[in-house]
N, C-alpha and C. Protein backbone atom coordinates (compact mmCIF):
# COMPACT_ATOMS: atom_id res chain seq x y z
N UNK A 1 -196.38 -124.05 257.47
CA UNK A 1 -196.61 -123.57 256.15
C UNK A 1 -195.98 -122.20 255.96
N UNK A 2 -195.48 -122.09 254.75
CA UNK A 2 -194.70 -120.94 254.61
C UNK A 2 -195.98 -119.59 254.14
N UNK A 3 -195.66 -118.83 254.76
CA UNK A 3 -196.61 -117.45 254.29
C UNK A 3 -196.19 -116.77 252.69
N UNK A 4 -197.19 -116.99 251.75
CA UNK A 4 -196.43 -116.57 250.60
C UNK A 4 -196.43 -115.23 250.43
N UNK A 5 -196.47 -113.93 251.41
CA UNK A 5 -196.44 -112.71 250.78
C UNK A 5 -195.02 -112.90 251.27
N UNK A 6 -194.16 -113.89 251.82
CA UNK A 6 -192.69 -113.73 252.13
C UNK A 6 -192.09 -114.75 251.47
N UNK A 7 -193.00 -114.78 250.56
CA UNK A 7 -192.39 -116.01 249.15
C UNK A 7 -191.39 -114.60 248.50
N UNK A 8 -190.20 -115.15 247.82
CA UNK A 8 -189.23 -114.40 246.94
C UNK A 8 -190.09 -114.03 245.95
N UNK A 9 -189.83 -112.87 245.56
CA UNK A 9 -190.96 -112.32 244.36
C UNK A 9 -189.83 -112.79 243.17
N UNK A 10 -190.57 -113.03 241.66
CA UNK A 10 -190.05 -113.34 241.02
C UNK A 10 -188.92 -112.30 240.26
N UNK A 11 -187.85 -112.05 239.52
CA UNK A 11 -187.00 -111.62 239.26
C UNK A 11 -187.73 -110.85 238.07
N UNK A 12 -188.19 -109.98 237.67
CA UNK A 12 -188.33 -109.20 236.55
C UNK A 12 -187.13 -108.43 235.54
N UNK A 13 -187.62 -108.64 234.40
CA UNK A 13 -186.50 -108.15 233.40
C UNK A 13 -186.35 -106.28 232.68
N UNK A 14 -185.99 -105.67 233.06
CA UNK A 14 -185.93 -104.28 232.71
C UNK A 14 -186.77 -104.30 231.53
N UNK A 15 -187.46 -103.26 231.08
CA UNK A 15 -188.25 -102.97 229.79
C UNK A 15 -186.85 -103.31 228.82
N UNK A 16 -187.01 -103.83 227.67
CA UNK A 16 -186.23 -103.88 226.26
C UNK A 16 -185.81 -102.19 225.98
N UNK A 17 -185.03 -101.63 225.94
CA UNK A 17 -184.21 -100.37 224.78
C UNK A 17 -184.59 -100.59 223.52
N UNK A 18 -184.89 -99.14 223.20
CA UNK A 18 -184.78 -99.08 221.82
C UNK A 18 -183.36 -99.72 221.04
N UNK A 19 -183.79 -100.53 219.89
CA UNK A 19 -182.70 -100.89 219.09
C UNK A 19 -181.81 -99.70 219.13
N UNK A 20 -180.34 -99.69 219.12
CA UNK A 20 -179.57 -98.94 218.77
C UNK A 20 -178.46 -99.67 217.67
N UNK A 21 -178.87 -99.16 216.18
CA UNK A 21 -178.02 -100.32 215.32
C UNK A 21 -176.42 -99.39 215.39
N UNK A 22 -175.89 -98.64 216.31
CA UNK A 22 -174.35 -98.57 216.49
C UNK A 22 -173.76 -98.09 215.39
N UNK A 23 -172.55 -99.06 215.11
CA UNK A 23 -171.88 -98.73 213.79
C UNK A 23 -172.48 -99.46 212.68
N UNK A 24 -172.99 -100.56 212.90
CA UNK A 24 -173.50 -101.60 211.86
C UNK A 24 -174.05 -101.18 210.52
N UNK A 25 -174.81 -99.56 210.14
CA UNK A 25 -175.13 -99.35 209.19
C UNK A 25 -173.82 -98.61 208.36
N UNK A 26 -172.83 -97.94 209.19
CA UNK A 26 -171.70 -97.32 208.69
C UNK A 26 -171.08 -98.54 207.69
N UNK A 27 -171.04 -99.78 208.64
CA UNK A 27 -169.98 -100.81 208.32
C UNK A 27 -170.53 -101.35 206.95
N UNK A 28 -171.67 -101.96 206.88
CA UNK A 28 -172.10 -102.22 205.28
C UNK A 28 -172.38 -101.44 204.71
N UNK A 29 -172.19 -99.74 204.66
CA UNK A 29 -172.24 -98.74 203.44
C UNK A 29 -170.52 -98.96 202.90
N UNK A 30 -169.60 -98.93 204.50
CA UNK A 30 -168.61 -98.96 203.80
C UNK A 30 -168.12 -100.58 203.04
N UNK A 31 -168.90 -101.98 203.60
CA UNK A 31 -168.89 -102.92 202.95
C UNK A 31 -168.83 -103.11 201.05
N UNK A 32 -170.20 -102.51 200.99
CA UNK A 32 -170.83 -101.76 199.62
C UNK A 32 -169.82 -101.34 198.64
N UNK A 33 -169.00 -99.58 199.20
CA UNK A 33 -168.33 -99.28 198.45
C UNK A 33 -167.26 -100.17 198.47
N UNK A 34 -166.56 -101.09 198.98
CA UNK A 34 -165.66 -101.94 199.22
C UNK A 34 -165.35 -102.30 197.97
N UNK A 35 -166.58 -103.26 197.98
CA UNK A 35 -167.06 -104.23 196.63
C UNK A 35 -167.31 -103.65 195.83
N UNK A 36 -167.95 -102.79 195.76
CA UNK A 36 -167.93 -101.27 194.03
C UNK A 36 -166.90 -101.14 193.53
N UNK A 37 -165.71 -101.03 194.43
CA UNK A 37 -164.40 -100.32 194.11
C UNK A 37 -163.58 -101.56 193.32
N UNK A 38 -163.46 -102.38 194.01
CA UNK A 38 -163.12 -103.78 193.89
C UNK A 38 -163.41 -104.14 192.63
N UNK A 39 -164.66 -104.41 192.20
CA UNK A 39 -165.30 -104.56 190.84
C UNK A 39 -165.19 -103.86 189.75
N UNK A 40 -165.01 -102.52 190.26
CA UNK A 40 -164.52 -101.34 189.30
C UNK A 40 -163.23 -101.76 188.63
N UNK A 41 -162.61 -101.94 189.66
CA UNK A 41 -161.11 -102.30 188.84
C UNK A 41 -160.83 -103.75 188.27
N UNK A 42 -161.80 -104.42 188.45
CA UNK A 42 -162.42 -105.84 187.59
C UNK A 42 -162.64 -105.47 186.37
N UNK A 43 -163.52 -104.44 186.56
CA UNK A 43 -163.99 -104.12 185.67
C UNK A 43 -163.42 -103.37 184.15
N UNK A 44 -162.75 -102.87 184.65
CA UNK A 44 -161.55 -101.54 184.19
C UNK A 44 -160.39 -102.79 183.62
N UNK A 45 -159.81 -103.81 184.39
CA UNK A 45 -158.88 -104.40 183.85
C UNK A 45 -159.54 -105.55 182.78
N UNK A 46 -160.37 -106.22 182.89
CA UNK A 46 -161.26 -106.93 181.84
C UNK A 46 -161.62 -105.95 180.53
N UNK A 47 -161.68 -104.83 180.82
CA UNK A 47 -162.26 -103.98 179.42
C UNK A 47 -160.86 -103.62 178.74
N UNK A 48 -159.47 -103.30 179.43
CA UNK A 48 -158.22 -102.56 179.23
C UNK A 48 -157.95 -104.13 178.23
N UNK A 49 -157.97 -105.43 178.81
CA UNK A 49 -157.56 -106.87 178.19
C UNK A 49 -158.53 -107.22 177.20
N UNK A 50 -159.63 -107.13 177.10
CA UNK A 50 -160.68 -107.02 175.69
C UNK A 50 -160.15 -105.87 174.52
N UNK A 51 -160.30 -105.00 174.84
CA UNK A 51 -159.30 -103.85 173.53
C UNK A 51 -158.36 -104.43 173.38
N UNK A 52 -157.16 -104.92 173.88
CA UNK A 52 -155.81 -105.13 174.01
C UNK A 52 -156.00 -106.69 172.38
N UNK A 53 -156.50 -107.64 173.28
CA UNK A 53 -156.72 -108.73 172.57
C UNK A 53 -158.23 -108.77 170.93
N UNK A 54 -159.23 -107.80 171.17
CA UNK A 54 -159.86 -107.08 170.01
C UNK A 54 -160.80 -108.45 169.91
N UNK A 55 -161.25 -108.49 168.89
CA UNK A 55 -162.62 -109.50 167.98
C UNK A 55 -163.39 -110.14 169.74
N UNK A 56 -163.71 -111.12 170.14
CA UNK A 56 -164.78 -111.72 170.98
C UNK A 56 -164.67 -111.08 172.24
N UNK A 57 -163.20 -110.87 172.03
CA UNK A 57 -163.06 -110.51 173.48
C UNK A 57 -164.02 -108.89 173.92
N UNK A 58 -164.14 -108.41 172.75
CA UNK A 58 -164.65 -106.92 173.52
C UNK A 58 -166.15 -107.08 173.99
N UNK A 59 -166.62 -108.34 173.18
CA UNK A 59 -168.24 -108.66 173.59
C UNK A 59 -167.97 -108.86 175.03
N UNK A 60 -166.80 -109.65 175.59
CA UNK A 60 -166.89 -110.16 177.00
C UNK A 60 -167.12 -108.82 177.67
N UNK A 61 -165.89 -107.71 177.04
CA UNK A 61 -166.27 -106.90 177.88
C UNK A 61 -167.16 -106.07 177.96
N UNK A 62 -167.62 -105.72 176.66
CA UNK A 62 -169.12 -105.57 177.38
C UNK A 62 -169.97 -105.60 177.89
N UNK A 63 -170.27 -106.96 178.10
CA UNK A 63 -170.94 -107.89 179.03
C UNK A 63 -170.31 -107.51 180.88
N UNK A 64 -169.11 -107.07 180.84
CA UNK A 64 -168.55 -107.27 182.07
C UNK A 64 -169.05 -105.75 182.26
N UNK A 65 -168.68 -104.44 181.27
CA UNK A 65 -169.00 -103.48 181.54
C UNK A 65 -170.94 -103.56 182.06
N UNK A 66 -171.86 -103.84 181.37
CA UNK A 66 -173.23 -104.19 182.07
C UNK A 66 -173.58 -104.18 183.05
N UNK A 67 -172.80 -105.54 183.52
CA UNK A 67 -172.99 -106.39 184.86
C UNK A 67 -172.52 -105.44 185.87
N UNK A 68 -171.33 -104.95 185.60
CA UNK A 68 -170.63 -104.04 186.52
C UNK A 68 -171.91 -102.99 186.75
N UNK A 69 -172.30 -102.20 185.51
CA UNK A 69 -173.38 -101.06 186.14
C UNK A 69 -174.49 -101.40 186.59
N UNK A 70 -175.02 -102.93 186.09
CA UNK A 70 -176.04 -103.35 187.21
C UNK A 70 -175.40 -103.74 188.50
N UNK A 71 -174.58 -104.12 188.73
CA UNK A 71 -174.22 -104.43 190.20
C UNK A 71 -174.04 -103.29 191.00
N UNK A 72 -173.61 -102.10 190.49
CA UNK A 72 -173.65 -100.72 191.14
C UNK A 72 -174.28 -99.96 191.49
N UNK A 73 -175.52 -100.32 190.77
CA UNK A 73 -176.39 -99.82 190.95
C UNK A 73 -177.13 -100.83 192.46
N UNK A 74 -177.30 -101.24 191.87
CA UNK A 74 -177.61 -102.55 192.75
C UNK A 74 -177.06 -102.03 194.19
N UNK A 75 -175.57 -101.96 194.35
CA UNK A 75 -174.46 -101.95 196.03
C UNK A 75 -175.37 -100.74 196.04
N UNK A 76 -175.56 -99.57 196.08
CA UNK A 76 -175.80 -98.09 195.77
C UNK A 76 -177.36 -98.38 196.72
N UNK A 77 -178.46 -99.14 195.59
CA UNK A 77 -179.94 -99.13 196.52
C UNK A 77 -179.76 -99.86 198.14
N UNK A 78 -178.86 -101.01 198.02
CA UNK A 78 -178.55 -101.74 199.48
C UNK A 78 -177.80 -101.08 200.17
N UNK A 79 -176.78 -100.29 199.79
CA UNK A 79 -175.93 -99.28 200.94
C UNK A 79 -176.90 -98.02 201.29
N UNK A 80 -178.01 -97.67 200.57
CA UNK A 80 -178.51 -96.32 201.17
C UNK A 80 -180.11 -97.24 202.15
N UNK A 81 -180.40 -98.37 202.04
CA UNK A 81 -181.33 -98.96 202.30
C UNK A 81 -182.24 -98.82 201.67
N UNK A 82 -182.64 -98.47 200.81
CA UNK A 82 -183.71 -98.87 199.51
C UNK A 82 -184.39 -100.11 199.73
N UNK A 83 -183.36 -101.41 199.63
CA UNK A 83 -183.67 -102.42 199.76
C UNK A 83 -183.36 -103.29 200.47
N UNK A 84 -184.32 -103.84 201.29
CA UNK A 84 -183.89 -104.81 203.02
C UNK A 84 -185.01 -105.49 202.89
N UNK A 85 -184.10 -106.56 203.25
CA UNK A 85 -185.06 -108.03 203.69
C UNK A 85 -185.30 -107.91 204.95
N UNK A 86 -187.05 -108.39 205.18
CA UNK A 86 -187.43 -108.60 206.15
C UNK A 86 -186.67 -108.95 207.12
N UNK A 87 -186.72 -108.68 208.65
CA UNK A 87 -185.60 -109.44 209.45
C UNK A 87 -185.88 -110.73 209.75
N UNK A 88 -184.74 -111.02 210.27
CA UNK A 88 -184.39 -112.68 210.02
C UNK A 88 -184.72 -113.20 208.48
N UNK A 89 -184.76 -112.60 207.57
CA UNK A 89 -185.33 -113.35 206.35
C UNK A 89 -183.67 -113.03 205.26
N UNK A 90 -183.26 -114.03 204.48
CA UNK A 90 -182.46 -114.12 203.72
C UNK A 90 -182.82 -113.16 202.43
N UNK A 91 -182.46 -112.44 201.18
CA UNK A 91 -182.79 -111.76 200.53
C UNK A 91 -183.16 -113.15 199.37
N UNK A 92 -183.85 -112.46 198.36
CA UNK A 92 -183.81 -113.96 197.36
C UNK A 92 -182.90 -113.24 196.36
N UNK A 93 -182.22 -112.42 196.63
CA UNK A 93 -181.30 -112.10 195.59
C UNK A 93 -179.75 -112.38 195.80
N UNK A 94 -179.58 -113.39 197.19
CA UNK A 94 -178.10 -113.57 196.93
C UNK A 94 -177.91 -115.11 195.96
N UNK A 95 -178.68 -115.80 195.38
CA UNK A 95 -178.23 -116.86 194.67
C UNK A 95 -178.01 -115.82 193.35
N UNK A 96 -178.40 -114.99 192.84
CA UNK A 96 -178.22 -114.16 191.86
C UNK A 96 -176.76 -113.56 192.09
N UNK A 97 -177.00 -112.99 193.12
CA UNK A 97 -175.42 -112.20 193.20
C UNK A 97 -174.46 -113.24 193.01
N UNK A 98 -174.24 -115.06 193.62
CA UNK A 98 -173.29 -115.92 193.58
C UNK A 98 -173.39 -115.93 192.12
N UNK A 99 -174.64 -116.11 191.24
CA UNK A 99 -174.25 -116.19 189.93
C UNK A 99 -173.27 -115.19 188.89
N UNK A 100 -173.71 -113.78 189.57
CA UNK A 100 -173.05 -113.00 188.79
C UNK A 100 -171.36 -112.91 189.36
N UNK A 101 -171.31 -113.61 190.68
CA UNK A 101 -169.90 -113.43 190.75
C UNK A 101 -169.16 -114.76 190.16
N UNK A 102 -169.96 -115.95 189.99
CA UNK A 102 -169.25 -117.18 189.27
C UNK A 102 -169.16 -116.62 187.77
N UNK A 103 -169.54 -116.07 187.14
CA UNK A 103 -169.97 -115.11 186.05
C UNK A 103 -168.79 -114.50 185.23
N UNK A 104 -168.28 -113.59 186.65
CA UNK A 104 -167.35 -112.79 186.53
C UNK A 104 -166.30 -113.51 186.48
N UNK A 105 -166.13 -114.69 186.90
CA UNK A 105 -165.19 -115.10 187.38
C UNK A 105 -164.46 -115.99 185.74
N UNK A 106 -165.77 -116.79 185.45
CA UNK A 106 -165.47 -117.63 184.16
C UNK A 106 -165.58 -116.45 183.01
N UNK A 107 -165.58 -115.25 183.23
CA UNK A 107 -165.45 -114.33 181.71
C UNK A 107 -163.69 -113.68 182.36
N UNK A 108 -163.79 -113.49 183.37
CA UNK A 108 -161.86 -113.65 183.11
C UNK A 108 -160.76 -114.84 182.62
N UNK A 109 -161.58 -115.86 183.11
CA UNK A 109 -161.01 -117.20 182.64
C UNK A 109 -160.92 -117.42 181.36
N UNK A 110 -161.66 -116.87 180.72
CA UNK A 110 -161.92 -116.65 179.38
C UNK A 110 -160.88 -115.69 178.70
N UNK A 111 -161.24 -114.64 179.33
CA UNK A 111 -160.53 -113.95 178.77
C UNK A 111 -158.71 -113.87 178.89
N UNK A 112 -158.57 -114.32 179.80
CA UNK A 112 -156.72 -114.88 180.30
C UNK A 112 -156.58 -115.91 179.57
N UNK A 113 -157.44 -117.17 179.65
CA UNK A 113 -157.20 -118.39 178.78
C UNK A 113 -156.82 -118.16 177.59
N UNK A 114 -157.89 -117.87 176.92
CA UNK A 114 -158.47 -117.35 175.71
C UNK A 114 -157.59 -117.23 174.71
């Protein structure tokens, strides 16, 4: 019979480290302004083509001007962390965001078609 104080002791795992989130918070502030900037000039060229073309079209851009300052506002609370979903948990605000970018998308269509 084998003596078990000369049994292999089992392998233990170092205590866990503090999280260290690295670059990861740099990378989606600069994600954020990415898409601000991006939209800005969505934004800016949809309003320049609403004046240009005059009567319905300037409602669009109004509408585009809006959306734009709610969405900025919006990148602005998620890039400083204001607002975070639980971890592991999905936000319930990205089916909103897909809407406002299908949104954006059919008020240029509109407005190029048009």
């Amino acid at each position: 019979m084998a003596d078990p104080a000369a049994a292999p002791s089992p392998v233990t795992r170092p205590a866990a480290a503090p999280r260290d989130p690295g670059l990861q918070p740099e990378r989606t502030r600069l994600a954020w302004r990415r898409s601000a900037l991006s939209l800005t000039l969505v934004v800016l060229l949809t309003a320049r083509l609403a004046v240009e073309r005059g009567g319905a079209a300037i409602v669009i851009g109004l509408i585009a001007v809006v959306g734009w300052a709610a969405l900025i506002g919006y990148a602005y609370r998620r890039a400083t962390g204001a607002r975070r979903p639980a971890a592991g948990q999905i936000s319930g605000e990205v089916p909103l965001l897909g809407l406002v970018t299908a949104s954006y998308a059919v008020l240029g269509a509109i407005l190029i078609l048009g």
